[in-house]
PDB file of N, CA and C in Angstrom:
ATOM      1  N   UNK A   1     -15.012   8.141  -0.374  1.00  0.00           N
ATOM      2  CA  UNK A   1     -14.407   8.211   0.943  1.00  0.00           C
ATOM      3  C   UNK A   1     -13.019   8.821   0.828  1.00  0.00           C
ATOM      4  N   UNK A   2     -12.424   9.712   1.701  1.00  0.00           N
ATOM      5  CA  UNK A   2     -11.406  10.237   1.976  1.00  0.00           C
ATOM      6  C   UNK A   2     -10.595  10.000   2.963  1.00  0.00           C
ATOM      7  N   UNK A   3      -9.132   9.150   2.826  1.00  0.00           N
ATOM      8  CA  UNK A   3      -8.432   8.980   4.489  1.00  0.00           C
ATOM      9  C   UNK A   3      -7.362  10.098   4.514  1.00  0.00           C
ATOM     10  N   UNK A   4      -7.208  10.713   5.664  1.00  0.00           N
ATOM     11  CA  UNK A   4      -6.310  11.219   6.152  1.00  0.00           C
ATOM     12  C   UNK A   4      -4.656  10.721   5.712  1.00  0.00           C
ATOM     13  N   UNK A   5      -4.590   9.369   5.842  1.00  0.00           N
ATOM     14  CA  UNK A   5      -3.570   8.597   5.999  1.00  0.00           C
ATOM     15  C   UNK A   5      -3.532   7.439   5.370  1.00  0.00           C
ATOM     16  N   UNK A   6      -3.129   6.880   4.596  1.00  0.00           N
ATOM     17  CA  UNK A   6      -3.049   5.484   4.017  1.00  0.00           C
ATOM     18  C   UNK A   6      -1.486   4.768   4.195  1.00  0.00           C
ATOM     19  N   UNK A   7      -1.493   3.648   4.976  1.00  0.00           N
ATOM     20  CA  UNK A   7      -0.114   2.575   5.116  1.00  0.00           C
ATOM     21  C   UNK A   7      -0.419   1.517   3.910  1.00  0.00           C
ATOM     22  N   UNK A   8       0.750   1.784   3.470  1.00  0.00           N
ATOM     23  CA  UNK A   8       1.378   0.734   2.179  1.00  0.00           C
ATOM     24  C   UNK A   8       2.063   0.247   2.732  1.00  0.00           C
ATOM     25  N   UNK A   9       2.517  -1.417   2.668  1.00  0.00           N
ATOM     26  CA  UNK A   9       3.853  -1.953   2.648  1.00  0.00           C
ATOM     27  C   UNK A   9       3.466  -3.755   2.723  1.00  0.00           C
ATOM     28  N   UNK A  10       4.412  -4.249   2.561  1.00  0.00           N
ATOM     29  CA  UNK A  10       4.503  -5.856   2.064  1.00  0.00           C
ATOM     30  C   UNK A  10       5.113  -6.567   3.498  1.00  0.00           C
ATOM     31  N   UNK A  11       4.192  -7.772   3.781  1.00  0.00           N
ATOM     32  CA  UNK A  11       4.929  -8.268   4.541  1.00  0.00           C
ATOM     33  C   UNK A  11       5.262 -10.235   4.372  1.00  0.00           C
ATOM     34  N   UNK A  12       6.300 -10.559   4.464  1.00  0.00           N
ATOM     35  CA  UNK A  12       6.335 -11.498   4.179  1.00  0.00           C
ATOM     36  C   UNK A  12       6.228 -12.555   5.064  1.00  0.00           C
ATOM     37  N   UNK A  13       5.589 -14.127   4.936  1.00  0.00           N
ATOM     38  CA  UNK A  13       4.891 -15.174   5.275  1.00  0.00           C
ATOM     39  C   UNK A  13       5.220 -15.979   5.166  1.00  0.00           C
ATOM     40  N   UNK A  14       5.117 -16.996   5.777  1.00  0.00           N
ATOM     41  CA  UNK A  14       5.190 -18.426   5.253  1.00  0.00           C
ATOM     42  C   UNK A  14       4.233 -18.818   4.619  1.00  0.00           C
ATOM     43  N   UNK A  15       3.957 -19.510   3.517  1.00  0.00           N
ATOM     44  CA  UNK A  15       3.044 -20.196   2.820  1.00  0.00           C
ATOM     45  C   UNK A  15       3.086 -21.286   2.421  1.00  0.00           C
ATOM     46  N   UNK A  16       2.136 -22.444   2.586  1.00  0.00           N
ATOM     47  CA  UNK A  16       2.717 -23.672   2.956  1.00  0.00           C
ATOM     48  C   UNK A  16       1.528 -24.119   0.946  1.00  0.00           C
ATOM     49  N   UNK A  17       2.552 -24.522  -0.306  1.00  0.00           N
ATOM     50  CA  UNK A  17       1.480 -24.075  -2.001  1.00  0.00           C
ATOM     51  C   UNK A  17       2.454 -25.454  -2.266  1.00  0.00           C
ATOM     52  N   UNK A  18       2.593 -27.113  -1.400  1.00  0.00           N
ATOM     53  CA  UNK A  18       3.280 -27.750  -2.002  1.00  0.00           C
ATOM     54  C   UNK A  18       4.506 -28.035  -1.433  1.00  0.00           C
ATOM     55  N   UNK A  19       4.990 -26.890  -1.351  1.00  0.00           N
ATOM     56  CA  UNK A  19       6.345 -26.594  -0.151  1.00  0.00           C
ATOM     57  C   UNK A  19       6.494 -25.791   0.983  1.00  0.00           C
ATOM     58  N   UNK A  20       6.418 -25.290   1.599  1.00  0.00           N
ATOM     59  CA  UNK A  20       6.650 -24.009   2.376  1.00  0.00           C
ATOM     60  C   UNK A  20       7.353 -23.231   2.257  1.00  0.00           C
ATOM     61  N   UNK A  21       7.091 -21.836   1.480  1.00  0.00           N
ATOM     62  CA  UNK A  21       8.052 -20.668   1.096  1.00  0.00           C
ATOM     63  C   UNK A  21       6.886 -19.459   1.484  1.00  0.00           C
ATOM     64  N   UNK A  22       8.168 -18.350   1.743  1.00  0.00           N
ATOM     65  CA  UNK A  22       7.952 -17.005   1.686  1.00  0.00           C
ATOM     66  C   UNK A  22       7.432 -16.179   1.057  1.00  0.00           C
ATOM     67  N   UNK A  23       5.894 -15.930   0.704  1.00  0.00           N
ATOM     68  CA  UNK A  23       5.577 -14.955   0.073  1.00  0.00           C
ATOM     69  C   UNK A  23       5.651 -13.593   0.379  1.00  0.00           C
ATOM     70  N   UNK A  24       4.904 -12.645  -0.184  1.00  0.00           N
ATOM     71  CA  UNK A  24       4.829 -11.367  -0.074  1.00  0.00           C
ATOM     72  C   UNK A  24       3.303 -11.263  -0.068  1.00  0.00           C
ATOM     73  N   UNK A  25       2.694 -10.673   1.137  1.00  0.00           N
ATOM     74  CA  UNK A  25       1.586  -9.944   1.355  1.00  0.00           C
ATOM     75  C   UNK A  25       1.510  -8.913   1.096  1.00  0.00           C
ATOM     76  N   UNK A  26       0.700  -8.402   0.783  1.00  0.00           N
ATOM     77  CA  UNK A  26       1.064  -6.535   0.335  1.00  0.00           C
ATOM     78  C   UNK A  26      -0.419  -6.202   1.261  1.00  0.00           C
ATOM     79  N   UNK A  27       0.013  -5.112   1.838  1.00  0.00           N
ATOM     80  CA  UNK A  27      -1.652  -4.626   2.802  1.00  0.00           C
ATOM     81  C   UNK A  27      -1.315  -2.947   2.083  1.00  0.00           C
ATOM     82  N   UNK A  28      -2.742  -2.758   2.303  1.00  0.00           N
ATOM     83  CA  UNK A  28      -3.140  -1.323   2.191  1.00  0.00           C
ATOM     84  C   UNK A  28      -4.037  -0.890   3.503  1.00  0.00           C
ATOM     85  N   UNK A  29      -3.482  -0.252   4.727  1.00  0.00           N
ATOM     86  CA  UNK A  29      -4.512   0.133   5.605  1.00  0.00           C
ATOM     87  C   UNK A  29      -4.964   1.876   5.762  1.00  0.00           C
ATOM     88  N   UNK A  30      -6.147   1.823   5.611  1.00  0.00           N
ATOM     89  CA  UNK A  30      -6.478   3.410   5.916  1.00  0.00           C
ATOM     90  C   UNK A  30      -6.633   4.182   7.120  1.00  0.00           C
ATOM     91  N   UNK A  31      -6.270   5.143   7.637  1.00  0.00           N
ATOM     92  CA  UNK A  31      -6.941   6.005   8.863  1.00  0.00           C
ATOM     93  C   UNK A  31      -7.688   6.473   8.617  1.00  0.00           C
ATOM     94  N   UNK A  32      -9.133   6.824   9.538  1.00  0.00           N
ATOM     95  CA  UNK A  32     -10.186   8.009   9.442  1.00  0.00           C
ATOM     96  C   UNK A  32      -9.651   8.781  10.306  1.00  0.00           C
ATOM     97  N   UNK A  33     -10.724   9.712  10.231  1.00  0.00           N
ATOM     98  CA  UNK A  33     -10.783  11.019  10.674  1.00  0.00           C
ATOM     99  C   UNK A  33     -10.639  11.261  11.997  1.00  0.00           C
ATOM    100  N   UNK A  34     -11.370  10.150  12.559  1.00  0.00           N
ATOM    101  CA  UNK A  34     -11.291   9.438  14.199  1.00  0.00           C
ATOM    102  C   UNK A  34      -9.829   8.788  14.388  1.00  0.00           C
ATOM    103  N   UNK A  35      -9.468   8.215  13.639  1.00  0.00           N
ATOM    104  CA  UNK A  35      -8.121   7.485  14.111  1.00  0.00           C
ATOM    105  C   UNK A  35      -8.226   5.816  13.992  1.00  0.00           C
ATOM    106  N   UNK A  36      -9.301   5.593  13.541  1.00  0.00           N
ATOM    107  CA  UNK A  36     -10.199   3.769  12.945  1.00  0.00           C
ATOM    108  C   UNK A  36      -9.167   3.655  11.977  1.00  0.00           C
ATOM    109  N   UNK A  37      -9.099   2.357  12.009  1.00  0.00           N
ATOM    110  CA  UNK A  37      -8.214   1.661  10.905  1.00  0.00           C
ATOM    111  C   UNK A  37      -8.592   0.158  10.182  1.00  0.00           C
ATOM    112  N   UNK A  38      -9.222   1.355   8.664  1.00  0.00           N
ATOM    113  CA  UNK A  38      -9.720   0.112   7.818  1.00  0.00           C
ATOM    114  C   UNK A  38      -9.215  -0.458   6.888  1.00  0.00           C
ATOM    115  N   UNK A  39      -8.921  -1.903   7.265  1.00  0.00           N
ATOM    116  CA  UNK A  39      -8.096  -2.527   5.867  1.00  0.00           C
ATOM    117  C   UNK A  39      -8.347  -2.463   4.553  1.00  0.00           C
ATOM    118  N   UNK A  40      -7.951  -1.801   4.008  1.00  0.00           N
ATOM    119  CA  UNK A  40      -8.728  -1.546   2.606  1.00  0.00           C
ATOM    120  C   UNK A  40      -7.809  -2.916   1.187  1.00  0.00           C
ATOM    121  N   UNK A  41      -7.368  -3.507   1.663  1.00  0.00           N
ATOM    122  CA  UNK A  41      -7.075  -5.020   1.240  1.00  0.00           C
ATOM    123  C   UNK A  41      -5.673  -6.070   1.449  1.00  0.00           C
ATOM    124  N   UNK A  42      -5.885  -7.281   0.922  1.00  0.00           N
ATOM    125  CA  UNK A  42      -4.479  -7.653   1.222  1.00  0.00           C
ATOM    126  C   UNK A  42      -4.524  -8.395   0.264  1.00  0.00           C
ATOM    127  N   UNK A  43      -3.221  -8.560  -0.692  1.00  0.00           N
ATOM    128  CA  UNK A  43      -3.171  -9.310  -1.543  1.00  0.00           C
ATOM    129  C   UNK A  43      -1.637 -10.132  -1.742  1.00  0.00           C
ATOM    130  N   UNK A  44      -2.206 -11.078  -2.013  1.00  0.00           N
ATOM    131  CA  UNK A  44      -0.614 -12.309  -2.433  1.00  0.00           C
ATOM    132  C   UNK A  44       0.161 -11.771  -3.124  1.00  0.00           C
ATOM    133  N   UNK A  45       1.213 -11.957  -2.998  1.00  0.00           N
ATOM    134  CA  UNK A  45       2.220 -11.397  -4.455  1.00  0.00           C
ATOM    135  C   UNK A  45       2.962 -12.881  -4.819  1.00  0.00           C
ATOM    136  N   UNK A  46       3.466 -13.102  -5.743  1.00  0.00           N
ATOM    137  CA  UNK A  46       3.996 -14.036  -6.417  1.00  0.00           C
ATOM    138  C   UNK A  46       6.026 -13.834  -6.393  1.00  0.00           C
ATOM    139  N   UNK A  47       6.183 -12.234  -6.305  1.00  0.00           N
ATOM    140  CA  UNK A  47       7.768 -11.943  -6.316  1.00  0.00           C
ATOM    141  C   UNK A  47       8.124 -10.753  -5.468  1.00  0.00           C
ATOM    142  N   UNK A  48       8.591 -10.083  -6.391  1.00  0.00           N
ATOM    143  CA  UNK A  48       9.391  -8.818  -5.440  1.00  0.00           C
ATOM    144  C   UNK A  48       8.107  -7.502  -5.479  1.00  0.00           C
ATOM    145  N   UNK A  49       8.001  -6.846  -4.685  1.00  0.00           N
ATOM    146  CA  UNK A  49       7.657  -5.867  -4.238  1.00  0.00           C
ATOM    147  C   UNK A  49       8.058  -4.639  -5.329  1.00  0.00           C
ATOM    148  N   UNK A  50       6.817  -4.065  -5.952  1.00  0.00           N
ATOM    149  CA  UNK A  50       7.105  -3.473  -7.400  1.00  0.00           C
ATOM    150  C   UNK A  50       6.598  -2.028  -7.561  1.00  0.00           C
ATOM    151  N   UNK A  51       6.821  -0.907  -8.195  1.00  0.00           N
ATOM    152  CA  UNK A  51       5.648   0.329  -8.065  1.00  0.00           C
ATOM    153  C   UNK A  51       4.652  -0.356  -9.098  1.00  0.00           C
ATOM    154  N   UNK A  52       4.805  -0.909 -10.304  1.00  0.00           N
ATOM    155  CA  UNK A  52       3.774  -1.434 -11.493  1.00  0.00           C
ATOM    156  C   UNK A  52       2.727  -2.119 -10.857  1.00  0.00           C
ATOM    157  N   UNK A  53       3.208  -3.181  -9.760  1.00  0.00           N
ATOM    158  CA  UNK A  53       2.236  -3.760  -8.880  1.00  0.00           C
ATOM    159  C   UNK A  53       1.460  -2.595  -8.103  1.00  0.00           C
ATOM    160  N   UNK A  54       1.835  -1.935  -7.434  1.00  0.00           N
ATOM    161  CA  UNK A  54       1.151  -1.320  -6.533  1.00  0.00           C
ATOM    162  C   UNK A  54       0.769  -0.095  -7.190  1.00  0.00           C
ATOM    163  N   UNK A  55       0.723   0.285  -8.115  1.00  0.00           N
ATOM    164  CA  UNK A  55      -0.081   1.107  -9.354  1.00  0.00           C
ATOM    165  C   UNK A  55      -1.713   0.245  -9.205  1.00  0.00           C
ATOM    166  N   UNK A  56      -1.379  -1.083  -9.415  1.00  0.00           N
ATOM    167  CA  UNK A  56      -2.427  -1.668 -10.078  1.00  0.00           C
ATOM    168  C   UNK A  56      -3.173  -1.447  -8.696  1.00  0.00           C
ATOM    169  N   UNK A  57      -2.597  -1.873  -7.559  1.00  0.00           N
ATOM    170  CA  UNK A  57      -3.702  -2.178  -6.032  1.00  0.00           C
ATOM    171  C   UNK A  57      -4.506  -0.872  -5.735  1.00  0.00           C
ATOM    172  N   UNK A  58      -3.261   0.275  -5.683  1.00  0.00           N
ATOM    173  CA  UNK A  58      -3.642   1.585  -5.881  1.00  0.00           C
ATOM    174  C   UNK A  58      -4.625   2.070  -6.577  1.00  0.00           C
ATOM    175  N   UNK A  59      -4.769   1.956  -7.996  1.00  0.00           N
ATOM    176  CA  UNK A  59      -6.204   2.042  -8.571  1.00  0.00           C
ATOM    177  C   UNK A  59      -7.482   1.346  -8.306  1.00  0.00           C
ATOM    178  N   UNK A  60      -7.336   0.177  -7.945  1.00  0.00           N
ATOM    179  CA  UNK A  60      -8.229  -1.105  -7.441  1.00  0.00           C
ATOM    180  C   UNK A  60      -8.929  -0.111  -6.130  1.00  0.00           C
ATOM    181  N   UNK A  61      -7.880   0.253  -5.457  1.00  0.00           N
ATOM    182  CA  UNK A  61      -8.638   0.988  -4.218  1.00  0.00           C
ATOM    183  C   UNK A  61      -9.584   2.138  -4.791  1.00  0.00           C
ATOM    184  N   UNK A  62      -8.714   2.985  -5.354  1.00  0.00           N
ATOM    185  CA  UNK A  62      -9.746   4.087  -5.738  1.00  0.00           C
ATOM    186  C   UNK A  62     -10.764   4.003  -6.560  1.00  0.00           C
ATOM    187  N   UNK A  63     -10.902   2.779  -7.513  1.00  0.00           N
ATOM    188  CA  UNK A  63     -11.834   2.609  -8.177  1.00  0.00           C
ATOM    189  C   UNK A  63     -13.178   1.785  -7.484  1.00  0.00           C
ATOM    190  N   UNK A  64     -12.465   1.249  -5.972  1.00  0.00           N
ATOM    191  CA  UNK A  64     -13.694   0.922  -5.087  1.00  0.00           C
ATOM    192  C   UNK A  64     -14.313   1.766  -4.121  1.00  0.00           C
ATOM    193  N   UNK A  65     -14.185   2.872  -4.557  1.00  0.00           N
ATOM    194  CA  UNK A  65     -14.849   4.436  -3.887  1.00  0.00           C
ATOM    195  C   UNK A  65     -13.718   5.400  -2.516  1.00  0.00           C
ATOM    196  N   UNK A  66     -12.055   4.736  -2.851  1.00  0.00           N
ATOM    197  CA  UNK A  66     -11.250   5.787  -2.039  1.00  0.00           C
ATOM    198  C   UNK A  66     -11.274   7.355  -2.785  1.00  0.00           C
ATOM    199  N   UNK A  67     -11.877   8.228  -2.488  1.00  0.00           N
ATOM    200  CA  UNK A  67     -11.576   8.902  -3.713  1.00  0.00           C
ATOM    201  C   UNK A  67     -10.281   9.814  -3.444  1.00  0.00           C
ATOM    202  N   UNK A  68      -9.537  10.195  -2.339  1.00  0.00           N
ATOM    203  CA  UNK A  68      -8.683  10.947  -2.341  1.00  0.00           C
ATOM    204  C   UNK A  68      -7.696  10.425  -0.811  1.00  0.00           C
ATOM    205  N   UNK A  69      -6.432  10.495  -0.498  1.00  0.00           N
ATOM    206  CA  UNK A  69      -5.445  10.070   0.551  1.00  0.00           C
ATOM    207  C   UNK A  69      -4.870  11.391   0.366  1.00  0.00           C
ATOM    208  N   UNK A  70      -4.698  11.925   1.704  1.00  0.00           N
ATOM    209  CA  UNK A  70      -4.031  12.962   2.009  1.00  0.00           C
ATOM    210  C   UNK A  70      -2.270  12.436   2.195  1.00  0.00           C
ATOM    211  N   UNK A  71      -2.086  11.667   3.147  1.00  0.00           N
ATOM    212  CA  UNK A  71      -0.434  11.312   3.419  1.00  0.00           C
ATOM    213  C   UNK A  71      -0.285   9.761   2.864  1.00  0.00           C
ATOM    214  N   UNK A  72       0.350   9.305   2.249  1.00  0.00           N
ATOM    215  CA  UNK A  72       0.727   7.599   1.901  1.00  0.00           C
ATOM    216  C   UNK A  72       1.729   7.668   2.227  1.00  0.00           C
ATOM    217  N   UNK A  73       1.830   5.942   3.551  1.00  0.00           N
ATOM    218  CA  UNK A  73       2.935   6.175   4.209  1.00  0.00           C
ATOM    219  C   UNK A  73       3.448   4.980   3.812  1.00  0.00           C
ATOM    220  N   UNK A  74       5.068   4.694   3.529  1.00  0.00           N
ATOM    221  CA  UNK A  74       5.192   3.737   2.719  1.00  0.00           C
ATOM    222  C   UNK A  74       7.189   3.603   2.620  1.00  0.00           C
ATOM    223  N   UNK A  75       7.600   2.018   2.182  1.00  0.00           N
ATOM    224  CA  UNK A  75       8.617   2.324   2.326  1.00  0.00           C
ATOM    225  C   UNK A  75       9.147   2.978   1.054  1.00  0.00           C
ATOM    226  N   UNK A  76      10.849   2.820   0.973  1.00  0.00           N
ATOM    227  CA  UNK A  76      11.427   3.642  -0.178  1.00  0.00           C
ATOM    228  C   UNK A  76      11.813   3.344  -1.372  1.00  0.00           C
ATOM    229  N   UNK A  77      10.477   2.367  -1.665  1.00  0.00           N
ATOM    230  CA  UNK A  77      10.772   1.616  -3.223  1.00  0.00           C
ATOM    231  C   UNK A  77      10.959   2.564  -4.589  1.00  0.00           C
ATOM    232  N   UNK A  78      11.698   2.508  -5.486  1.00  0.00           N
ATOM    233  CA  UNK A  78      11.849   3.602  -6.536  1.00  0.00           C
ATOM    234  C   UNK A  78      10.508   3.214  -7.170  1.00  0.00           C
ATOM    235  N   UNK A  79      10.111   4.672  -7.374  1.00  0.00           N
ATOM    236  CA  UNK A  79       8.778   4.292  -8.514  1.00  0.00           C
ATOM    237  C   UNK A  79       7.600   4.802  -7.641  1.00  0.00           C
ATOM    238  N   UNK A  80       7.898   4.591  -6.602  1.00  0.00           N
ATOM    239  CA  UNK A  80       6.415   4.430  -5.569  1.00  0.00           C
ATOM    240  C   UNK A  80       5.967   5.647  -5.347  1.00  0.00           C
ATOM    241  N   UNK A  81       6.558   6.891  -5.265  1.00  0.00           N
ATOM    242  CA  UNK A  81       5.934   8.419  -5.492  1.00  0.00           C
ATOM    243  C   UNK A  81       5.367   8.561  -6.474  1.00  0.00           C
ATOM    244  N   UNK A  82       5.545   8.320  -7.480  1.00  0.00           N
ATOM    245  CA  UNK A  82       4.985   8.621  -9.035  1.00  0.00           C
ATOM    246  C   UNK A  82       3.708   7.595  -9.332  1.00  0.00           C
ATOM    247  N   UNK A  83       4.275   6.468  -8.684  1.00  0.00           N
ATOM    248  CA  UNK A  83       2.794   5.788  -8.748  1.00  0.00           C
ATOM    249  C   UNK A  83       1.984   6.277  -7.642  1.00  0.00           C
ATOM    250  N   UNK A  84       1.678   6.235  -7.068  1.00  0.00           N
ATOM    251  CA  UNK A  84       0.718   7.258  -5.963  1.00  0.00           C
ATOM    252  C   UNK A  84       0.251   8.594  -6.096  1.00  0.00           C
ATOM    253  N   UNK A  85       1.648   9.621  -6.772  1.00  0.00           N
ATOM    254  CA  UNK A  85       0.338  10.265  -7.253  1.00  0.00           C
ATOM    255  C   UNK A  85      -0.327  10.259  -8.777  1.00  0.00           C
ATOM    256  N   UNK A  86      -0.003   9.443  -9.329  1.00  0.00           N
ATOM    257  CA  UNK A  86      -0.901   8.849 -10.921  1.00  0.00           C
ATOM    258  C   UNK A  86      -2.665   8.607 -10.415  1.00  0.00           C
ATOM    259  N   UNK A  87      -2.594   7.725  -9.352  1.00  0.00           N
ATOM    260  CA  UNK A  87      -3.978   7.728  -8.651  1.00  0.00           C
ATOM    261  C   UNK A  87      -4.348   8.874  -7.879  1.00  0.00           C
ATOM    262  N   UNK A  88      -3.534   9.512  -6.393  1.00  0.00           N
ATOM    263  CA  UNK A  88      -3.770  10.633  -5.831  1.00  0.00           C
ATOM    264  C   UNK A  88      -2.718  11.945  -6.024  1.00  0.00           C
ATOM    265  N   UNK A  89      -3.259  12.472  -7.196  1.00  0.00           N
ATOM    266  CA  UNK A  89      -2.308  13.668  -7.739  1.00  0.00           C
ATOM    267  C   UNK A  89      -1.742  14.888  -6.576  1.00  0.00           C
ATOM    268  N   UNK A  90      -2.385  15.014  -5.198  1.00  0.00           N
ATOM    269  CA  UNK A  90      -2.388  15.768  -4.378  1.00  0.00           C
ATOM    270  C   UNK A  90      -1.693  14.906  -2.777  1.00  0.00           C
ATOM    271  N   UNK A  91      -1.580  13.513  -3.049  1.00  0.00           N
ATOM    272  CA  UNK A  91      -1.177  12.972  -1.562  1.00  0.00           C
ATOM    273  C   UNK A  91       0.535  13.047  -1.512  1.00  0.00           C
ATOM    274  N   UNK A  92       0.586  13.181  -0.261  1.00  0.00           N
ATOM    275  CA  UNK A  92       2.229  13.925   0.420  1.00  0.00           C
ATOM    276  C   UNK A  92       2.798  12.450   0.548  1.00  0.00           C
ATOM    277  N   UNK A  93       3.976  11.683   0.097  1.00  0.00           N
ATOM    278  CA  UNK A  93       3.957  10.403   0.442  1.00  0.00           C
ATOM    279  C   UNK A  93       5.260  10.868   1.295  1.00  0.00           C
ATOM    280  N   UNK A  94       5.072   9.811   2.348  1.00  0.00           N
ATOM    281  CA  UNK A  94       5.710  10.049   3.474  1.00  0.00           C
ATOM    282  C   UNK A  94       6.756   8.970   3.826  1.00  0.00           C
ATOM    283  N   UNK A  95       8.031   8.373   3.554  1.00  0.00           N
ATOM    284  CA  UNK A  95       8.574   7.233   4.089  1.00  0.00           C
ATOM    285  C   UNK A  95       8.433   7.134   5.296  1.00  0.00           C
ATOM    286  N   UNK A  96       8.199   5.473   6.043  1.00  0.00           N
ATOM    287  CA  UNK A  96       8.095   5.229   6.902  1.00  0.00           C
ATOM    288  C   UNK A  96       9.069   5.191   7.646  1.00  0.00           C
ATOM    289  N   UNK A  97       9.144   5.775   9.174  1.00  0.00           N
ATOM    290  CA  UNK A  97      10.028   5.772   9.832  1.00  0.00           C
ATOM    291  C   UNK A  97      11.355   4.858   9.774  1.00  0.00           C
ATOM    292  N   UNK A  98      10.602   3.236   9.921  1.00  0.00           N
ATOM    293  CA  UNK A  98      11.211   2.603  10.009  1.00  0.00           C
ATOM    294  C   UNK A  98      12.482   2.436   8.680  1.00  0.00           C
ATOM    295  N   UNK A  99      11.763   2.285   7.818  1.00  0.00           N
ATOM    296  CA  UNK A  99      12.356   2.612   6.659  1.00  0.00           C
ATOM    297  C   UNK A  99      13.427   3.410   6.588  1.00  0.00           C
ATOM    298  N   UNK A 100      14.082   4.583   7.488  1.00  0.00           N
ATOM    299  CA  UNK A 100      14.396   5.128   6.867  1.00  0.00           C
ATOM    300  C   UNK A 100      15.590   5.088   8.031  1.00  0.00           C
ATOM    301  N   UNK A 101      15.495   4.371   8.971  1.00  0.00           N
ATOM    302  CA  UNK A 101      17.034   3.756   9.831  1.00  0.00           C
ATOM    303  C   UNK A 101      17.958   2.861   9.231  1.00  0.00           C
TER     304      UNK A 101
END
């Protein structure tokens, strides 16, 4: 499968593990071709928001049949271009708007 568009970014939660603290969610959502938007996963994080981490999710995706992302849109973590294209050698990564006020 091929998306047009892939959103990266972490959002943080309450999580009630004993105490109630703040984790980090990390989502990966895709666009089609139509403009559908499929979650392609969400996972817990334990700390800070990492490119080594999101290397690993990044491959996880493509090794579950993404085979190519044209734009990854994402905020401006150091590391995070180089990991993205290690998996998609050809995707344009794009900071997110918000990100970038």
């Amino acid at each position: 499968r091929v998306y047009p568009v892939m959103f990266i970014d972490a959002v943080h939660v309450k999580v009630r593990d004993g105490q109630v603290t703040n984790r980090p969610m990390y989502v990966a959502i895709g666009v089609t071709v139509n403009g559908e938007r499929d979650i392609l996963g969400i996972w817990a994080g334990e700390g800070g928001e990492g490119a080594k981490f999101w290397l690993s999710v990044l491959t996880e995706i493509k090794n579950r049949g993404v085979a190519d992302v044209c734009i990854v849109v994402c905020d401006g973590l150091k590391g995070l271009p180089e990991a993205i294209n290690t998996v998609w050698e050809l995707a344009v990564v794009q900071t997110c708007i918000i990100h970038l006020i």
